[in-house]
Protein backbone atom coordinates (compact mmCIF):
# COMPACT_ATOMS: atom_id res chain seq x y z
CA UNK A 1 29.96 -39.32 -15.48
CA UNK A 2 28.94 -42.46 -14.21
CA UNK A 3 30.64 -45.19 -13.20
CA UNK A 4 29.04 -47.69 -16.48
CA UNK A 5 29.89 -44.82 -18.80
CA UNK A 6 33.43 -44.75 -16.81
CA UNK A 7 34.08 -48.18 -17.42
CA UNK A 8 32.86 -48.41 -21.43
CA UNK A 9 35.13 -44.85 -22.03
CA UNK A 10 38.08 -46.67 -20.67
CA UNK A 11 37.58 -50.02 -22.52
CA UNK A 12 36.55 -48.48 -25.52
CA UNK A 13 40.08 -46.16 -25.50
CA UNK A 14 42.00 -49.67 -24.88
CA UNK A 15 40.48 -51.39 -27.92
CA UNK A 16 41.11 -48.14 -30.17
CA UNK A 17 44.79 -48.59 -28.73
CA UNK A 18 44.97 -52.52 -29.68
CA UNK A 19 43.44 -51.92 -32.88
CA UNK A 20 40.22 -53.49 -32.26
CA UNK A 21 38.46 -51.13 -33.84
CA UNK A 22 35.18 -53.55 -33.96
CA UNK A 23 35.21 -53.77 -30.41
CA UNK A 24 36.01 -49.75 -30.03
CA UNK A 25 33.14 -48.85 -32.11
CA UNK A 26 30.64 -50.55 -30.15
CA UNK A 27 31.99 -49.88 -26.70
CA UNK A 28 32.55 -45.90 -27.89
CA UNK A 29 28.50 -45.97 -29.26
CA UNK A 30 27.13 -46.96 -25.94
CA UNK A 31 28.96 -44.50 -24.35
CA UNK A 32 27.76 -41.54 -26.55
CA UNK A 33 24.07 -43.56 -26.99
CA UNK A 34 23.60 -42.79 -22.74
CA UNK A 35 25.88 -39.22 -23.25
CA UNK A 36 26.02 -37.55 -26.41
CA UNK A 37 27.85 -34.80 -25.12
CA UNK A 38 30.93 -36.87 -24.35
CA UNK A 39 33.57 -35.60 -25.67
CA UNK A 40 36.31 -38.20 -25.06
CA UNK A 41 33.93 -40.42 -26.17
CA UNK A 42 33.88 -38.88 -30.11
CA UNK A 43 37.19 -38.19 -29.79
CA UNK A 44 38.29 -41.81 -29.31
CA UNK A 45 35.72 -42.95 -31.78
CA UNK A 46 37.06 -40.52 -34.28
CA UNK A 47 40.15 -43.61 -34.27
CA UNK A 48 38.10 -46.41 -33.83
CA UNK A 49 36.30 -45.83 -37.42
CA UNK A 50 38.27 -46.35 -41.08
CA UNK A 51 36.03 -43.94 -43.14
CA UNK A 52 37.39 -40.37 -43.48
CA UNK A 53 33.99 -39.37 -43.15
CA UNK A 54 32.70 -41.29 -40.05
CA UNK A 55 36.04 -39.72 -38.66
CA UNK A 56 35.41 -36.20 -39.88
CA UNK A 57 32.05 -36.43 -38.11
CA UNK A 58 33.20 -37.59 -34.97
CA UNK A 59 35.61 -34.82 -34.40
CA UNK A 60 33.26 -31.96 -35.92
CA UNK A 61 30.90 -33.24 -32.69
CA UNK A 62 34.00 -33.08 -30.64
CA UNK A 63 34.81 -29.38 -31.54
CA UNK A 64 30.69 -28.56 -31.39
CA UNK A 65 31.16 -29.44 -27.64
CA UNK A 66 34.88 -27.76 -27.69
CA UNK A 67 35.98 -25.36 -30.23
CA UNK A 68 38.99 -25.41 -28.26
CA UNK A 69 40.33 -28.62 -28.38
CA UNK A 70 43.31 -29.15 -29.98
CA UNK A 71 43.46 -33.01 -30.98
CA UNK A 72 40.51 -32.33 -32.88
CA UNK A 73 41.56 -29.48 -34.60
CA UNK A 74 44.63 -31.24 -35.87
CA UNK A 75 42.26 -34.33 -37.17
CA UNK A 76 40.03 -31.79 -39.09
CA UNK A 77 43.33 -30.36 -40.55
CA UNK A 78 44.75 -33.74 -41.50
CA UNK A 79 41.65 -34.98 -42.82
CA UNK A 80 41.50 -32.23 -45.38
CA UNK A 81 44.76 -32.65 -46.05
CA UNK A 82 44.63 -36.23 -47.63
CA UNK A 83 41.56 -35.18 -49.60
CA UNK A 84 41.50 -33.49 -53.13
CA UNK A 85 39.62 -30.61 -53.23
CA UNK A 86 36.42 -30.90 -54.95
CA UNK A 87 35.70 -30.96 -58.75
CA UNK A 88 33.62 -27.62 -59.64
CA UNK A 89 29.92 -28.19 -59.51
CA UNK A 90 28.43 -28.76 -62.80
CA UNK A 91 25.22 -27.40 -63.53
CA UNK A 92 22.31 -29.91 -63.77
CA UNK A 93 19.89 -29.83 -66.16
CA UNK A 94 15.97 -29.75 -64.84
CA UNK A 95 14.84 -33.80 -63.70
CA UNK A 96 13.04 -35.22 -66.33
CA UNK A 97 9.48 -36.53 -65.46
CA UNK A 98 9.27 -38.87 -63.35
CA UNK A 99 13.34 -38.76 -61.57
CA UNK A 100 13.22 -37.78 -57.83
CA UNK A 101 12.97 -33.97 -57.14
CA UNK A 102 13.76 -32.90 -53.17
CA UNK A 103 10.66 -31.86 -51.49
CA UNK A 104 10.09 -27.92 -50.66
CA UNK A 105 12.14 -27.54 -47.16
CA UNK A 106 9.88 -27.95 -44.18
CA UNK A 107 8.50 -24.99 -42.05
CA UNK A 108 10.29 -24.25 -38.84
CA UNK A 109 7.31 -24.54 -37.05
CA UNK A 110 5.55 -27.89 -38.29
CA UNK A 111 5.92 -29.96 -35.63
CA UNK A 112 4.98 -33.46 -35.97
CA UNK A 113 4.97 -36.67 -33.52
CA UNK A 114 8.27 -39.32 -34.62
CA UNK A 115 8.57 -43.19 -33.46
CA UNK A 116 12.55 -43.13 -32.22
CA UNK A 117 14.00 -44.71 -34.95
CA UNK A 118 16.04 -46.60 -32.13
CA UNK A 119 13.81 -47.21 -29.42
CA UNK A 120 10.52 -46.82 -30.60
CA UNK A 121 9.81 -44.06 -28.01
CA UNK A 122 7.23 -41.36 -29.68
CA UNK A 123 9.17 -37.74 -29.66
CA UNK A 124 7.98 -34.50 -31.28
CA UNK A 125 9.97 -33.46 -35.03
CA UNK A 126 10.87 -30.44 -32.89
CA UNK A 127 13.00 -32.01 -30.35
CA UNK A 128 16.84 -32.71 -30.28
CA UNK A 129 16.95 -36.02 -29.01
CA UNK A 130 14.70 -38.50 -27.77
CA UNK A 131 14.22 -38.20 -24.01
CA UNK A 132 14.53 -41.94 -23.67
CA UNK A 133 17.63 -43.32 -25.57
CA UNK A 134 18.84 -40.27 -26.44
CA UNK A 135 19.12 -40.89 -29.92
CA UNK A 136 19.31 -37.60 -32.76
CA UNK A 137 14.93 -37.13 -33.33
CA UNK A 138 16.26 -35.31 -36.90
CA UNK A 139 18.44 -37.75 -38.69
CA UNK A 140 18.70 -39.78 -41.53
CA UNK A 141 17.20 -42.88 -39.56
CA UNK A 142 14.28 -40.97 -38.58
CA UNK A 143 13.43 -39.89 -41.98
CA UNK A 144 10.78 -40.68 -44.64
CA UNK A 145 13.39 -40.43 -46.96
CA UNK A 146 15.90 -42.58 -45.39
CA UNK A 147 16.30 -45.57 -48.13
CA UNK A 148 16.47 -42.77 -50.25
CA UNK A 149 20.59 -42.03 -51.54
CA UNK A 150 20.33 -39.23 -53.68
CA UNK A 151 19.37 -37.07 -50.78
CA UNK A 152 22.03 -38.37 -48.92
CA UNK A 153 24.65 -37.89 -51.36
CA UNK A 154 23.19 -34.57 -52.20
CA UNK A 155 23.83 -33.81 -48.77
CA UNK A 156 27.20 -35.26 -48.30
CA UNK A 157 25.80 -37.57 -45.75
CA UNK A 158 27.00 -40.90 -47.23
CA UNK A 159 28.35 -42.53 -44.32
CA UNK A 160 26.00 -44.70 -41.62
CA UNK A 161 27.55 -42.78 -38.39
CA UNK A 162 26.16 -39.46 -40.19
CA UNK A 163 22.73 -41.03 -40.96
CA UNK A 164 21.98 -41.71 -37.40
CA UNK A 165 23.71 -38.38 -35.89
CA UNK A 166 21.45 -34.92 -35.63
CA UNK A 167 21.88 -33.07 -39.13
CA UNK A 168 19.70 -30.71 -40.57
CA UNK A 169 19.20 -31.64 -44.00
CA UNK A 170 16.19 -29.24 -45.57
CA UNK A 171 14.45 -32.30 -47.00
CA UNK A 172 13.93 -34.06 -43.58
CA UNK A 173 10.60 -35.19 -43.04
CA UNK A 174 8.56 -37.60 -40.64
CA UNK A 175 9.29 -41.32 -41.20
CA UNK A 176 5.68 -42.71 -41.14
């Protein structure tokens, strides 16, 4: 780790600890922005955001890097512990002409060239992040359907901290 990343960890765990979660947010970003695989990094942010959901994603990337670790474990477990479970599904009817209908998922294989929704850098639809800010290539931000909610909420990716983090939403396609 380098000495920049060092330094933003460290005063990014400080403002989680004096509640200035503004500050912790930002500091906690540029760290995972240059190192996505930071662990601590997630970890803290996990408790520098308010919504359950921008927390629950934080720690699921936590335990994709560590299954084994144990604060974020007991997160996940509190997390779904303060929330209801879900009312049953109820069947929808077919759209109507003319309401939104998902596209057909994409082929594995289509690979197509992206504009870094961050940094402008041109990346192939295939790859995981873009080699120069290493910003998620298949996210919300990056998608044609991005001002579009239903998809979002369809797949439970309501929060802005999901949006810009890899997923792999079906109906992703090339933002123009």
């Amino acid at each position: 780790m380098s000495d920049d990343i060092a330094r933003l960890l460290y005063e990014g765990a400080v403002a989680v600890r004096e509640n200035r979660r503004a500050d912790a947010q930002g500091l906690l970003m540029q760290v995972i922005e240059r190192d996505e695989q930071n662990e601590q990094a997630w970890l803290w942010l996990s408790g520098a955001v308010d919504d359950p959901a921008d927390q629950q994603v934080a720690l699921e990337n936590v335990l994709a890097l560590n299954p084994n670790n144990r604060a974020a474990r007991e997160g996940i477990a509190y997390l779904k512990a303060q929330v209801r479970p879900p009312a049953a599904p109820v069947l929808a009817e077919p759209a109507p002409p003319g309401q939104w209908v998902p596209p057909a998922p994409r082929r594995s294989d289509d690979v197509e060239e992206v504009a870094c929704y961050q940094c402008g850098a041109i990346v192939y639809s295939v790859a995981t992040f873009c080699w120069q800010c290493h910003a998620a290539v298949h996210c919300c931000n990056n998608c044609y359907f991005r001002h579009e909610t239903r998809c979002k909420e369809l797949q439970q990716l309501t929060s802005t901290m999901a949006q810009a983090t890899r997923n792999d939403c079906e109906w992703w396609r090339v933002n123009p």
